[in-house]
Protein backbone atom coordinates (compact mmCIF):
# COMPACT_ATOMS: atom_id res chain seq x y z
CA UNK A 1 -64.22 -42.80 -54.21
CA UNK A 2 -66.34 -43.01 -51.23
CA UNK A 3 -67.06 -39.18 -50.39
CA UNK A 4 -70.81 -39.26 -49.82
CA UNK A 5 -70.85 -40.26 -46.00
CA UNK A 6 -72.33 -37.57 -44.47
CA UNK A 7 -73.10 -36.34 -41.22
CA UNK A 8 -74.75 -32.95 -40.03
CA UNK A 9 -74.48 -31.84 -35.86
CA UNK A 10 -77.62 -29.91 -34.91
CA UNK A 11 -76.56 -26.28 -33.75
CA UNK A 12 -73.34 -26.43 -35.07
CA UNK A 13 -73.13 -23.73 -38.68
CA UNK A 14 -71.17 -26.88 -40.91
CA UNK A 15 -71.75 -30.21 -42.61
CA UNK A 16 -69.14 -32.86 -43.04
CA UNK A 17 -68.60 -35.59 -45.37
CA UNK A 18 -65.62 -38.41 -45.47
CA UNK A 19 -62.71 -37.57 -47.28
CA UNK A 20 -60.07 -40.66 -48.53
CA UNK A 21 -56.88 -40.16 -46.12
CA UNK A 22 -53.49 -38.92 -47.66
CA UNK A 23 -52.01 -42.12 -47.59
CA UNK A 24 -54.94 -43.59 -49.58
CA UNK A 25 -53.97 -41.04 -51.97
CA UNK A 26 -50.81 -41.69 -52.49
CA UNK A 27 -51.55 -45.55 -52.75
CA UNK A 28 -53.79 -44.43 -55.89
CA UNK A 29 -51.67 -42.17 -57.34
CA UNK A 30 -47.66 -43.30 -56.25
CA UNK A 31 -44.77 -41.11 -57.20
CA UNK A 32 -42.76 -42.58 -60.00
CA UNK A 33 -39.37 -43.21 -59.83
CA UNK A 34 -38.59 -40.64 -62.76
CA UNK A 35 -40.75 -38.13 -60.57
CA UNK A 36 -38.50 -38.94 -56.84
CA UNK A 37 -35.55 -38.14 -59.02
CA UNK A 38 -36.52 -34.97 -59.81
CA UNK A 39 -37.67 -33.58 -56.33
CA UNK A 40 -34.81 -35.15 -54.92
CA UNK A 41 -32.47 -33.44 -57.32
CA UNK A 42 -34.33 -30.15 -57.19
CA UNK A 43 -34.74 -30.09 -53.41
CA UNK A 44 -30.96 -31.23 -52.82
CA UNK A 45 -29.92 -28.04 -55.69
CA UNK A 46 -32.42 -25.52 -53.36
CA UNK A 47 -30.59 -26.75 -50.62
CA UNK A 48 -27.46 -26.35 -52.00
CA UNK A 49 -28.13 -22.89 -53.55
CA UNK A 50 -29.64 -21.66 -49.53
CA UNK A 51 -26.65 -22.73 -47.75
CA UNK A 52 -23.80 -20.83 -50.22
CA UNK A 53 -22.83 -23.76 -52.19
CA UNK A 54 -24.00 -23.87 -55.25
CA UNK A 55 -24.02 -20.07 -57.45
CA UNK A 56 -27.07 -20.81 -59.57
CA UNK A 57 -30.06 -18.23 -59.72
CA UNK A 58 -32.81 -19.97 -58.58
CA UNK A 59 -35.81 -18.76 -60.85
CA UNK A 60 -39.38 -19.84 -60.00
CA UNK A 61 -41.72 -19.11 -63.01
CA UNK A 62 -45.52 -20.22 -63.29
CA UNK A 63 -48.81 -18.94 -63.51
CA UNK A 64 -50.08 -17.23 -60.36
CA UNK A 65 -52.74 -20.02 -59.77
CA UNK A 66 -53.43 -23.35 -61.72
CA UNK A 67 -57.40 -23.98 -63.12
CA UNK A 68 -56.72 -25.96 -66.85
CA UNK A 69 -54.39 -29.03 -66.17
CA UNK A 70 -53.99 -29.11 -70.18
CA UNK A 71 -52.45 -25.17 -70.40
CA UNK A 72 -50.18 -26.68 -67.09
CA UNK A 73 -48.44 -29.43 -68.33
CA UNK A 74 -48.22 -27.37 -71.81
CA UNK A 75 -46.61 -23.94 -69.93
CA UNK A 76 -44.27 -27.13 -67.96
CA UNK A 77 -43.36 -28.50 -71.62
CA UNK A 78 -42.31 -24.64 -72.57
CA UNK A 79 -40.20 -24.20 -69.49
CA UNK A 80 -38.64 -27.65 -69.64
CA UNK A 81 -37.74 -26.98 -73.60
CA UNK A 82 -36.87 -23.49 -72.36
CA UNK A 83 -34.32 -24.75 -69.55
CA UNK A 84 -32.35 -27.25 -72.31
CA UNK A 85 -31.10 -23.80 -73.90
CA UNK A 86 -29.91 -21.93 -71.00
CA UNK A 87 -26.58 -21.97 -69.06
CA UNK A 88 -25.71 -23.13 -65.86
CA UNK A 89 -25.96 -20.02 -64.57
CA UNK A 90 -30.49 -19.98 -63.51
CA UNK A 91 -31.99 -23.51 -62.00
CA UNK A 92 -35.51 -23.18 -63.18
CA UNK A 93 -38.77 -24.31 -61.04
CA UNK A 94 -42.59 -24.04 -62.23
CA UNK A 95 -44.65 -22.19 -59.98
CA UNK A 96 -48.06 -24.55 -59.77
CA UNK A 97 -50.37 -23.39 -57.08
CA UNK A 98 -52.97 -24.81 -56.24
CA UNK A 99 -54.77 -22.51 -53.03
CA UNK A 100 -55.13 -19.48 -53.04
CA UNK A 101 -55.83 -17.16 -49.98
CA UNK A 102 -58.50 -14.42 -50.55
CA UNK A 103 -58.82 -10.72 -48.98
CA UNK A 104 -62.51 -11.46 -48.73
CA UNK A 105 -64.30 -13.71 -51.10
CA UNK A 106 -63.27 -15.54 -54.84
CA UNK A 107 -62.16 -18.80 -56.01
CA UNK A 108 -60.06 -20.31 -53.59
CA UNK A 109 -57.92 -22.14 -56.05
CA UNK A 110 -57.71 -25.84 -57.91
CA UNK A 111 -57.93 -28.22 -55.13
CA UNK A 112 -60.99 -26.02 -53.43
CA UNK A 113 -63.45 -25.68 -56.44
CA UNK A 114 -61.08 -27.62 -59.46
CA UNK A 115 -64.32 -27.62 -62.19
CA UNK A 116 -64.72 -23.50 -61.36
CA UNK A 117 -68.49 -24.01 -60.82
CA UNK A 118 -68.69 -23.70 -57.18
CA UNK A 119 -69.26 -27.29 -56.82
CA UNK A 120 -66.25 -27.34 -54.35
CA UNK A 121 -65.23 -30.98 -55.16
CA UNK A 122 -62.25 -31.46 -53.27
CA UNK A 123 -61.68 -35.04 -53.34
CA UNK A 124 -61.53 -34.63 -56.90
CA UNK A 125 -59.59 -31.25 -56.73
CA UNK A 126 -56.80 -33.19 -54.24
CA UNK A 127 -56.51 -35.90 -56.95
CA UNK A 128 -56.37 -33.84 -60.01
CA UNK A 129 -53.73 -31.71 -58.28
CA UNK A 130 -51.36 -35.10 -57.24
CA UNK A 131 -52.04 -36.45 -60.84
CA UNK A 132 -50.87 -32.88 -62.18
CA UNK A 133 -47.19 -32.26 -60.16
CA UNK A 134 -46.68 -36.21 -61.06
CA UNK A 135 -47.24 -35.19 -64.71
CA UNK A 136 -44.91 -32.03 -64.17
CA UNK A 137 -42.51 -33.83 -61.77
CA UNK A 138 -42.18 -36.70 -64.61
CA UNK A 139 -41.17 -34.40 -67.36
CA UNK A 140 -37.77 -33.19 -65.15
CA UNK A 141 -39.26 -30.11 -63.89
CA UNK A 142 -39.59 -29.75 -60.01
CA UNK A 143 -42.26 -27.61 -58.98
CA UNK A 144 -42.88 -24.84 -55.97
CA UNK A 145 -46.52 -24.20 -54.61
CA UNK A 146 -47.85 -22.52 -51.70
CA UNK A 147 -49.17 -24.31 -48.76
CA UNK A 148 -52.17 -22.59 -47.21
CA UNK A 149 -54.15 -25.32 -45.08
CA UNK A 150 -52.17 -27.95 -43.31
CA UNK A 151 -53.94 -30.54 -43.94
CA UNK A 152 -53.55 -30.44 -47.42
CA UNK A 153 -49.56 -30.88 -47.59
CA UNK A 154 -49.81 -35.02 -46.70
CA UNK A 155 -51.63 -35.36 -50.00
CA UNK A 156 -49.01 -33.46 -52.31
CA UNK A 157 -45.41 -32.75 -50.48
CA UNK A 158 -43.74 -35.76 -51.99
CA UNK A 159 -44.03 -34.03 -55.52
CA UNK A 160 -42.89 -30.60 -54.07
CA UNK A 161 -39.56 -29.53 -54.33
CA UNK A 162 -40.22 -25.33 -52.51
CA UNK A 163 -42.95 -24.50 -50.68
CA UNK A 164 -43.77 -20.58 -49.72
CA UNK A 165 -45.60 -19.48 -46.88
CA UNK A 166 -47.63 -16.47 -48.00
CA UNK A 167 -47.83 -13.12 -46.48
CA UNK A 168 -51.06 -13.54 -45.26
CA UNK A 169 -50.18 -16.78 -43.35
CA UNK A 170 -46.42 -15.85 -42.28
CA UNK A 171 -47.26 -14.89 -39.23
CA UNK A 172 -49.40 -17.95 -38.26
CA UNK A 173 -48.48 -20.44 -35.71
CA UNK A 174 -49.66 -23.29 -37.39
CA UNK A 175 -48.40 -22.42 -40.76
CA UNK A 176 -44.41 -22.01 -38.90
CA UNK A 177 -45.01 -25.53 -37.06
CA UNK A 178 -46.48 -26.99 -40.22
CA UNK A 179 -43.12 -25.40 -42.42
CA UNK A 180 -40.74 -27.02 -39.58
CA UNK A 181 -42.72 -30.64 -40.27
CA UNK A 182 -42.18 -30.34 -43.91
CA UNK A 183 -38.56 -31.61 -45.72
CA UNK A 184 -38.83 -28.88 -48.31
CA UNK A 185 -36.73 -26.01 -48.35
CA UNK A 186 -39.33 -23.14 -47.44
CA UNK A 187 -39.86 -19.32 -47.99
CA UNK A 188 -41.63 -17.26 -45.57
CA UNK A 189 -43.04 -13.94 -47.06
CA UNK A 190 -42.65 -10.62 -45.78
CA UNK A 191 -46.00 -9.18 -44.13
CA UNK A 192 -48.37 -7.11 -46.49
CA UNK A 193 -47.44 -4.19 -44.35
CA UNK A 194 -44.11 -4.96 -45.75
CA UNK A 195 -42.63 -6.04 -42.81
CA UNK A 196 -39.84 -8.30 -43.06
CA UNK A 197 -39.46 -9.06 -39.06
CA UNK A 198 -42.37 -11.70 -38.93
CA UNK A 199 -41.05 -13.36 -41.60
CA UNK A 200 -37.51 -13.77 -39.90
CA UNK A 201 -39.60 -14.98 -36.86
CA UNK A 202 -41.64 -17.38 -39.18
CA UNK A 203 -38.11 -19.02 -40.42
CA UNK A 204 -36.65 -18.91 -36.62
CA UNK A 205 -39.73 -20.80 -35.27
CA UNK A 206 -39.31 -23.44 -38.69
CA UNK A 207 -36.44 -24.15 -37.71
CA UNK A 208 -36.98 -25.18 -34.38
CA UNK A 209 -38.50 -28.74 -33.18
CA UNK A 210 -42.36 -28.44 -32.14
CA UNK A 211 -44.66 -30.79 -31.26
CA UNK A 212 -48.84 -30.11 -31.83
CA UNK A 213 -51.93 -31.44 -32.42
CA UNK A 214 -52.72 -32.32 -36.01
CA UNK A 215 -53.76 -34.99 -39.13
CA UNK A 216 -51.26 -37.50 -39.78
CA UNK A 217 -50.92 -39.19 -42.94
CA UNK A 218 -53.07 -41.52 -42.01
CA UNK A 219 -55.86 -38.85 -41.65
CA UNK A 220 -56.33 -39.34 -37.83
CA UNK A 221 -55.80 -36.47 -35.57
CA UNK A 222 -52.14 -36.95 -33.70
CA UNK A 223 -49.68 -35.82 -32.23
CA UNK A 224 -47.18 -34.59 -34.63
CA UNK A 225 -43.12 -34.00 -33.37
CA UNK A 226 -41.24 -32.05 -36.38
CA UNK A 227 -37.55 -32.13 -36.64
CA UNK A 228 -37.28 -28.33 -37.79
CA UNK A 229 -36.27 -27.29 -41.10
CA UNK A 230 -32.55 -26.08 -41.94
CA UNK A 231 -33.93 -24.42 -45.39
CA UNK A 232 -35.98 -21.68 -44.00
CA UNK A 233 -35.59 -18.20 -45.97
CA UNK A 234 -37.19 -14.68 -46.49
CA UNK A 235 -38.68 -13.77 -49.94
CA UNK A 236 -39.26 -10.11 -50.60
CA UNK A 237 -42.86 -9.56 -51.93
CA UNK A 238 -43.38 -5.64 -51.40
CA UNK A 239 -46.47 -4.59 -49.28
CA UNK A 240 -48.67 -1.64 -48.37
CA UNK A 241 -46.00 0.45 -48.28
CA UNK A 242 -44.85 -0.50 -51.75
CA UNK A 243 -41.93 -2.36 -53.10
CA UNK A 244 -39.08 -3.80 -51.59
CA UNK A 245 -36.82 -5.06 -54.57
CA UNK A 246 -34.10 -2.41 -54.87
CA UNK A 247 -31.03 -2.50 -53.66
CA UNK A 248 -31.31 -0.48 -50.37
CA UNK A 249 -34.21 -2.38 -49.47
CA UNK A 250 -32.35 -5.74 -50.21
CA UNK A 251 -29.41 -4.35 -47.87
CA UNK A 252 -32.31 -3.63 -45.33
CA UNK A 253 -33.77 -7.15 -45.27
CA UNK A 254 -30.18 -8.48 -44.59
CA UNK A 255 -29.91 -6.76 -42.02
CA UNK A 256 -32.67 -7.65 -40.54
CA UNK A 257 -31.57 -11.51 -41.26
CA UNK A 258 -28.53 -10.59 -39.59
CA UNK A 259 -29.88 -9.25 -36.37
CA UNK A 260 -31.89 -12.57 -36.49
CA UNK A 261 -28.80 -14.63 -36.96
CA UNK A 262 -29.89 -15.79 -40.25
CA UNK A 263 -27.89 -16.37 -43.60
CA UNK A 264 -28.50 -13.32 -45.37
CA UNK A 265 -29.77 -15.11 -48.83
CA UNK A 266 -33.60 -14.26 -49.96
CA UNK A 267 -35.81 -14.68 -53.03
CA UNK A 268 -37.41 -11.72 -54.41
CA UNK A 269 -41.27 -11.94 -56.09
CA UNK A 270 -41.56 -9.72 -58.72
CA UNK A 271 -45.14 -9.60 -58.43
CA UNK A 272 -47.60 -8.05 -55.99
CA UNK A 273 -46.36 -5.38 -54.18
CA UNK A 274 -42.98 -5.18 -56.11
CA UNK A 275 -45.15 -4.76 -59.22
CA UNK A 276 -48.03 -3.53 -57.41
CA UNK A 277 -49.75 -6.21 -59.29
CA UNK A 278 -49.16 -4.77 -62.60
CA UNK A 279 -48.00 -7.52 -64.96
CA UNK A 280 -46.60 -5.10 -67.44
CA UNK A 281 -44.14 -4.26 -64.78
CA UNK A 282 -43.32 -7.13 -63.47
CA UNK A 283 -40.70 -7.38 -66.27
CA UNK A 284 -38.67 -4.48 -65.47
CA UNK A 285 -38.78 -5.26 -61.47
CA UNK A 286 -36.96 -9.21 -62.68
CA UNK A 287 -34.65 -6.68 -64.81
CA UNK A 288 -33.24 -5.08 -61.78
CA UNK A 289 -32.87 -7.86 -59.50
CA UNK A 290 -31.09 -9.96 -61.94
CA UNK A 291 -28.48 -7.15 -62.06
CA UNK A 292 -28.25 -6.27 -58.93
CA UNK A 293 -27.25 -9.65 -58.92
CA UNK A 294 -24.97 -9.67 -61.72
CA UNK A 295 -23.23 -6.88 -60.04
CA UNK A 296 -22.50 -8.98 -57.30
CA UNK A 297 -24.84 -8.98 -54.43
CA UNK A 298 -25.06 -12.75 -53.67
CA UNK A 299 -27.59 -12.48 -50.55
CA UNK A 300 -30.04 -12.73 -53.76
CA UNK A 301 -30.14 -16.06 -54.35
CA UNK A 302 -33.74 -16.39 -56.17
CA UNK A 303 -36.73 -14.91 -58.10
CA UNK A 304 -40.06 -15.61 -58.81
CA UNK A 305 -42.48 -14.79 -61.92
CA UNK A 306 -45.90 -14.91 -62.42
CA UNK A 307 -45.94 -15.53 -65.86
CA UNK A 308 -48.56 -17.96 -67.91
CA UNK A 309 -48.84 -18.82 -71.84
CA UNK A 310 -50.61 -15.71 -72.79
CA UNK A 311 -50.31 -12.25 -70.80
CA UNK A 312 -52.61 -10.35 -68.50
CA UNK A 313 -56.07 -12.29 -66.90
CA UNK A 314 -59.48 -12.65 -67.23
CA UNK A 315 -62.19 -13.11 -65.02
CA UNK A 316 -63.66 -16.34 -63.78
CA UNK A 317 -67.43 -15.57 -64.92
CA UNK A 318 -70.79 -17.74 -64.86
CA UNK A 319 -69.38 -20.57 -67.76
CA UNK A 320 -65.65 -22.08 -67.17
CA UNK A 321 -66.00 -23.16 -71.44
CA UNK A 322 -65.63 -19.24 -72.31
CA UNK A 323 -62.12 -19.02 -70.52
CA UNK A 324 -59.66 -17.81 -72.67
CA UNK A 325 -56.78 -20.69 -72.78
CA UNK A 326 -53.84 -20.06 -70.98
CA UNK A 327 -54.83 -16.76 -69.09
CA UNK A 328 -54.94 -16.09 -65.58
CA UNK A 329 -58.21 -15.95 -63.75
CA UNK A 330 -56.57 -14.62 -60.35
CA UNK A 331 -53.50 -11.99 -60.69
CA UNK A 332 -52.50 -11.19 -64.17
CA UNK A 333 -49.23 -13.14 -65.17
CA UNK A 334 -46.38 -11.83 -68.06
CA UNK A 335 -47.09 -14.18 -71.32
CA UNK A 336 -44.97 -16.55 -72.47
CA UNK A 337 -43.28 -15.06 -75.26
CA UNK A 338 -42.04 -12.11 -72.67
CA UNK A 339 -41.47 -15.00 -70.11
CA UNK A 340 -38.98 -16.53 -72.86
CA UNK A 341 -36.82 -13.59 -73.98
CA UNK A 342 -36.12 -12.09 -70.12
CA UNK A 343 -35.13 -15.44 -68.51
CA UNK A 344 -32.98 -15.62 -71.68
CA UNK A 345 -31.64 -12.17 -71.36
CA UNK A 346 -31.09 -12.97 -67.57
CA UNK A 347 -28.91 -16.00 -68.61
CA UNK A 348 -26.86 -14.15 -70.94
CA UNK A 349 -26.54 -11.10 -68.37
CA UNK A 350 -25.07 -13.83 -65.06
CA UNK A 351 -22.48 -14.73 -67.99
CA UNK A 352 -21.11 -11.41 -68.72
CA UNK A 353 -20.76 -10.88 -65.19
C-alpha cells in the first residue's frame, strides 16, 4: 500500500498523506458471491419488515464497538449457531461498528486507530474492517454499523445490510444527504435531548433527492445526485431526559411519525439512555419491548443489543496485550450467555402470542 506520500501546507494546523481510493479497495478485497447473497437477502427482509410486509422482529445484537477481529467473527459464529435454533418469529443482524463518535476525547473506533496504540493507521484500519464484514457477511450473517464520516461508507456499504445514523449526527446535513445516497435501509436516532422531531426530519430529508459536493468512489471530489432512500426510520435511544422505551413513549414517537407523514414502525436501543448505559439493565429494558410487542403493538418493528462474549467493559489502557478477550473497551455490553437465554426467551414469548 502506498500511504507514505506526504504533503504539509505552511500555516494551515494539518498534514496529509495519500490514501488508496474506495474502489481500489474493493478491487483488493471483492465481495464474494456467498457474501452479496447475504446483504441482498438481509437488506430485501429489512425492507420488507419497514414497509409492513414481513412480521419478523428485527433484532440487532453486537458489541457496542469492534477492536479484536478474532472475538468478532467468534461472537458472529455464536449468533449464526444461535439463529439455526430460533423460530421465524426474530431476523437476527450483528451489530459491528467500526466509528465511534466521542463527547470529547477517546478511541475513535477500529477503522480510526485499529492496533489501539494511537498509531491511527487508517489504511490499515479501512482494510481490516472490509476483510472483517466479508468474513461475517460469508458466514450468512448480515451486519448493521454506524456511519459517522462520509467518506468512509464507499469503502464498506456493499457488506452492510442497516446503517444507523447516531444521535449525535441526526441532525447533520451531510449525514441526511449521505443516508439518502446510500441503498441501505437506515435508522436515524432520536436527539440526546431525547427529541424525536430531528430524527423525523433526518428520515424526511433521506428520503428526498439531493445533490452536493463530495468523494466518489473513485476518491475524487464530485458532484454526487442521490436517489433518496424509501427505508428511512426512527430508533428510540432515550436521552437526557431519560428513557423512551415504554409504551406511552412508543405511542408518543408515532405520533410524532404521524404528524410527519411517516409509517409509524421504529427500532428501539436498549442501551444508552434506555439503560442509562447500565448493561445490567439493558436486559430488562429488551424484556419490555419484546412484550409490548407480543401484546400487539406492531409500530415496533426492531431492537438492538449491545451485547459481547463476556459482560460489562474494560478500559483501553497503555498495552492492547492486557485486554481482557471479548470485553468491551467503549460502553459495557450484556455477555453472551445472558445474550443467549433472552433472545431465546423473546422467541418463545412472539410464539405464545
Amino acid at each position: 500500500m502506498n500511504t507514505q506520500q506526504k504533503s504539509h501546507v505552511e500555516g494551515l494546523g494539518f498534514s496529509s498523506s495519500h490514501l488508496f481510493s474506495p474502489l481500489e479497495l474493493v478491487d483488493r478485497v471483492p465481495r464474494t458471491a456467498s457474501a452479496a447473497d447475504t446483504v441482498e437477502q438481509a437488506r430485501e427482509t429489512i425492507h420488507k419488515i419497514l414497509q409492513g410486509e414481513d412480521d419478523r422482529l428485527i433484532v440487532i445484537a453486537g458489541p457496542c464497538s469492534v477492536h479484536d477481529e478474532a472475538a468478532a467473527l467468534d461472537y458472529a459464529q455464536k449468533l449464526s449457531e444461535l439463529r439455526d435454533k430460533l423460530s421465524d418469529k426474530i431476523y437476527l443482524v450483528m451489530r459491528v461498528y467500526f466509528e465511534k463518535p466521542r463527547t470529547t476525547v477517546g478511541w475513535k473506533g477500529f477503522i480510526n486507530d485499529p492496533y489501539l496504540n494511537q498509531t491511527y493507521d487508517i489504511p490499515m484500519g479501512l482494510e481490516l474492517g472490509r476483510r472483517l464484514l466479508l468474513q461475517i457477511n460469508e458466514m450468512g450473517m448480515p451486519a448493521a454499523t454506524e456511519f459517522l464520516d462520509p467518506v468512509v461508507p464507499h469503502y464498506i456499504e456493499d457488506l452492510v445490510s442497516w446503517v444507523a445514523i447516531g444521535a449525535r449526527t441526526t441532525e447533520s446535513q451531510t449525514h441526511r444527504q449521505m443516508a439518502s445516497a446510500i441503498g441501505i435501509p437506515v435508522g436515524f436516532k432520536n436527539g440526546t435531548d431525547g427529541s424525536c422531531q430531528t430524527a423525523v426530519d433526518g428520515i424526511l430529508s433521506a428520503n428526498r433527492q439531493h445533490s452536493y459536493v463530495g468523494t466518489g468512489p473513485d476518491g475524487h471530489v464530485c458532484v454526487l445526485r442521490t436517489d433518496g432512500n424509501p427505508d428511512g426510520h426512527l430508533v428510540l435511544r432515550g436521552g437526557k431526559q431519560g428513557p423512551n422505551y415504554d409504551s406511552a413513549s412508543v405511542k408518543s414517537a408515532c405520533e410524532v411519525l404521524e404528524s410527519g407523514g411517516l409509517p409509524t414502525r421504529l427500532v428501539i436501543d436498549c442501551s444508552h439512555g434506555n439503560s442509562n448505559k447500565d448493561h445490567e439493565r439493558q436486559p430488562l429494558v429488551f424484556e419490555d419491548v419484546v412484550n409490548q410487542r407480543a401484546e400487539g403493538n406492531s409500530s415496533i418493528v426492531g431492537i438492538m443489543l449491545e451485547s459481547n462474549i463476556n459482560p460489562g467493559s474494560q478500559s483501553l489502557g497503555e498495552d492492547p496485550d492486557n485486554l481482557e478477550y471479548g470485553v468491551s473497551i467503549t460502553d459495557a455490553c450484556v455477555g453472551w450467555e445472558k445474550t443467549k437465554d433472552i433472545i431465546g426467551w423473546a422467541d418463545r414469548r412472539l410464539n405464545e402470542s
